[in-house]
C-alpha atoms as a PDB file:
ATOM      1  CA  UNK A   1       0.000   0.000   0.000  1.00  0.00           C
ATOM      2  CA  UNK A   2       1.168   3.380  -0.651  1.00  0.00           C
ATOM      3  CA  UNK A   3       1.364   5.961   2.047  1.00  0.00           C
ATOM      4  CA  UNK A   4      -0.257   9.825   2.015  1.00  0.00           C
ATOM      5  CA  UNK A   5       1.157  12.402   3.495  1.00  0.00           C
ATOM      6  CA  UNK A   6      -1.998  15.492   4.017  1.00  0.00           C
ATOM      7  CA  UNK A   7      -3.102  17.840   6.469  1.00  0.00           C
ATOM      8  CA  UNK A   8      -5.748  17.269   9.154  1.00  0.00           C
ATOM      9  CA  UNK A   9      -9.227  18.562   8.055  1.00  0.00           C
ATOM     10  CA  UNK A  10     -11.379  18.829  11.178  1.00  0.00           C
ATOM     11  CA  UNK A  11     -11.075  16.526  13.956  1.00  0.00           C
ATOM     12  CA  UNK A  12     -14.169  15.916  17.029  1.00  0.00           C
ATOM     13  CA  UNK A  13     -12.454  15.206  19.531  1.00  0.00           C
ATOM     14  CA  UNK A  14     -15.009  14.207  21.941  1.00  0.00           C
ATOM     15  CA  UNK A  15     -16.498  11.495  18.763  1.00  0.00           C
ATOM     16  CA  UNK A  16     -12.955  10.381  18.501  1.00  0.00           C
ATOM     17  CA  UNK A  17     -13.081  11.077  14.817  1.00  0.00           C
ATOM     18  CA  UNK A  18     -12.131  13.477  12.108  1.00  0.00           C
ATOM     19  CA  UNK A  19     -11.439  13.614   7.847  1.00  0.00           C
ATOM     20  CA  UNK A  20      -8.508  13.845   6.467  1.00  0.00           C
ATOM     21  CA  UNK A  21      -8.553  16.680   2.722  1.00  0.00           C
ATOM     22  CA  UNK A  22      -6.555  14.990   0.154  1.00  0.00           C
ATOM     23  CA  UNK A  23      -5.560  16.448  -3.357  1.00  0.00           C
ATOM     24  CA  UNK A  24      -6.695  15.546  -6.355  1.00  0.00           C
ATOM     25  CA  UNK A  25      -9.812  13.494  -4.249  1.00  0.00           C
ATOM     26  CA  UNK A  26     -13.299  14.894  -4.363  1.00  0.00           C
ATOM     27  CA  UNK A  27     -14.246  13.198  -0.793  1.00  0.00           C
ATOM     28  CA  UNK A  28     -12.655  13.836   2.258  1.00  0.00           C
ATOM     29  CA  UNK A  29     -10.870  10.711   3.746  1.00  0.00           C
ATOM     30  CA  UNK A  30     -12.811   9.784   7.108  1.00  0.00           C
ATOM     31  CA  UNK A  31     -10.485   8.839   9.873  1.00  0.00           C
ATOM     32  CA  UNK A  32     -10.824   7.000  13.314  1.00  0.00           C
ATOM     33  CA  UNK A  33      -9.184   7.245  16.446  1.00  0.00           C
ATOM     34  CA  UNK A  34      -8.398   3.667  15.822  1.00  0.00           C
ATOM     35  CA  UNK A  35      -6.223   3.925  12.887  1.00  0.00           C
ATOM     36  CA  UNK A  36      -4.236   6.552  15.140  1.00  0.00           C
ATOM     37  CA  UNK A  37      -0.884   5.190  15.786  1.00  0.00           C
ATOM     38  CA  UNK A  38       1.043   6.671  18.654  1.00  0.00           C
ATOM     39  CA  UNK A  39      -1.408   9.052  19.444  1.00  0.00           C
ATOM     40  CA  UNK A  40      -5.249   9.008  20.558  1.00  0.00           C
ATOM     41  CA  UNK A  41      -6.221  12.309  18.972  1.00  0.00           C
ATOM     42  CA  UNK A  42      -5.378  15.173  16.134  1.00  0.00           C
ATOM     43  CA  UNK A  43      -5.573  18.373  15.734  1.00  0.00           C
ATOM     44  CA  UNK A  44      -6.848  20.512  13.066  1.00  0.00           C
ATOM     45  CA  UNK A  45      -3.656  21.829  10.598  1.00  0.00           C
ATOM     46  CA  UNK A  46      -1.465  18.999  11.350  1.00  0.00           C
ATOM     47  CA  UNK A  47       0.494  16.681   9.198  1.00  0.00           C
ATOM     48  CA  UNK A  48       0.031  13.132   9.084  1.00  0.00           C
ATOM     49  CA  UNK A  49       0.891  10.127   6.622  1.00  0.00           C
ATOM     50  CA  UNK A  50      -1.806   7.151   6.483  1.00  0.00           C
ATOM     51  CA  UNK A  51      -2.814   4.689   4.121  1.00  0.00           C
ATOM     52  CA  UNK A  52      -5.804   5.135   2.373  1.00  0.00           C
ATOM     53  CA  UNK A  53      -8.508   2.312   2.277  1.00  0.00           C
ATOM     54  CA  UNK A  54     -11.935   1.912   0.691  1.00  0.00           C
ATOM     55  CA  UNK A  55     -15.239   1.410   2.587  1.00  0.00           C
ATOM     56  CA  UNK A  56     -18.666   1.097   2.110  1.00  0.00           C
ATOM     57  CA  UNK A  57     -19.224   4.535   3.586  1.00  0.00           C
ATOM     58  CA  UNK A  58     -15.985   6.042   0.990  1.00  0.00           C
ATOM     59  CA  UNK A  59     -12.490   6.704   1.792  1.00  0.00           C
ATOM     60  CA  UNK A  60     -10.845   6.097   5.232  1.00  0.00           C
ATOM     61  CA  UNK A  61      -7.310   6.276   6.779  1.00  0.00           C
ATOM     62  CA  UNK A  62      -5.613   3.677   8.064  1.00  0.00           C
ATOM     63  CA  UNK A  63      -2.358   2.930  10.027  1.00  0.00           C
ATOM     64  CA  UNK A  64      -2.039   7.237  10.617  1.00  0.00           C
ATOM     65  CA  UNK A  65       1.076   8.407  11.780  1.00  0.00           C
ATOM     66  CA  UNK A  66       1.933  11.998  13.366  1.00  0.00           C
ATOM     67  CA  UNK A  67       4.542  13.784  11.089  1.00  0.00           C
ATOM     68  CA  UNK A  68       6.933  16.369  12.844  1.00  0.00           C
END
């Protein structure tokens, strides 16, 4: 799988999930606080690398690392 690197979106922390805004993708990529790795929670603005998976629902991150 190839790995993203893209800029939070929005994150809810209290819901324990957020979307990630990718270029050149129309829909935002949904992510968990499951697929965090290292972390429980994100903040809006910051930079992350994930793999991006399909699901019945559209795009989500997966294995989401923290960058800097």
């Amino acid at each position: 799988m190839k790995f993203l690197e893209e800029e939070v979106k929005r994150w809810l922390d209290g819901r324990g999930f957020g979307f990630i805004e990718v270029e050149d993708q129309d829909d935002d990529v949904f992510v968990h606080h499951t697929a965090l790795k290292g972390t429980y929670s994100l903040m809006r603005g910051q930079k992350v690398e994930f793999e991006l998976e399909s699901s019945f629902k559209g795009p989500r991150a997966a294995n989401v690392k923290v960058l800097g």
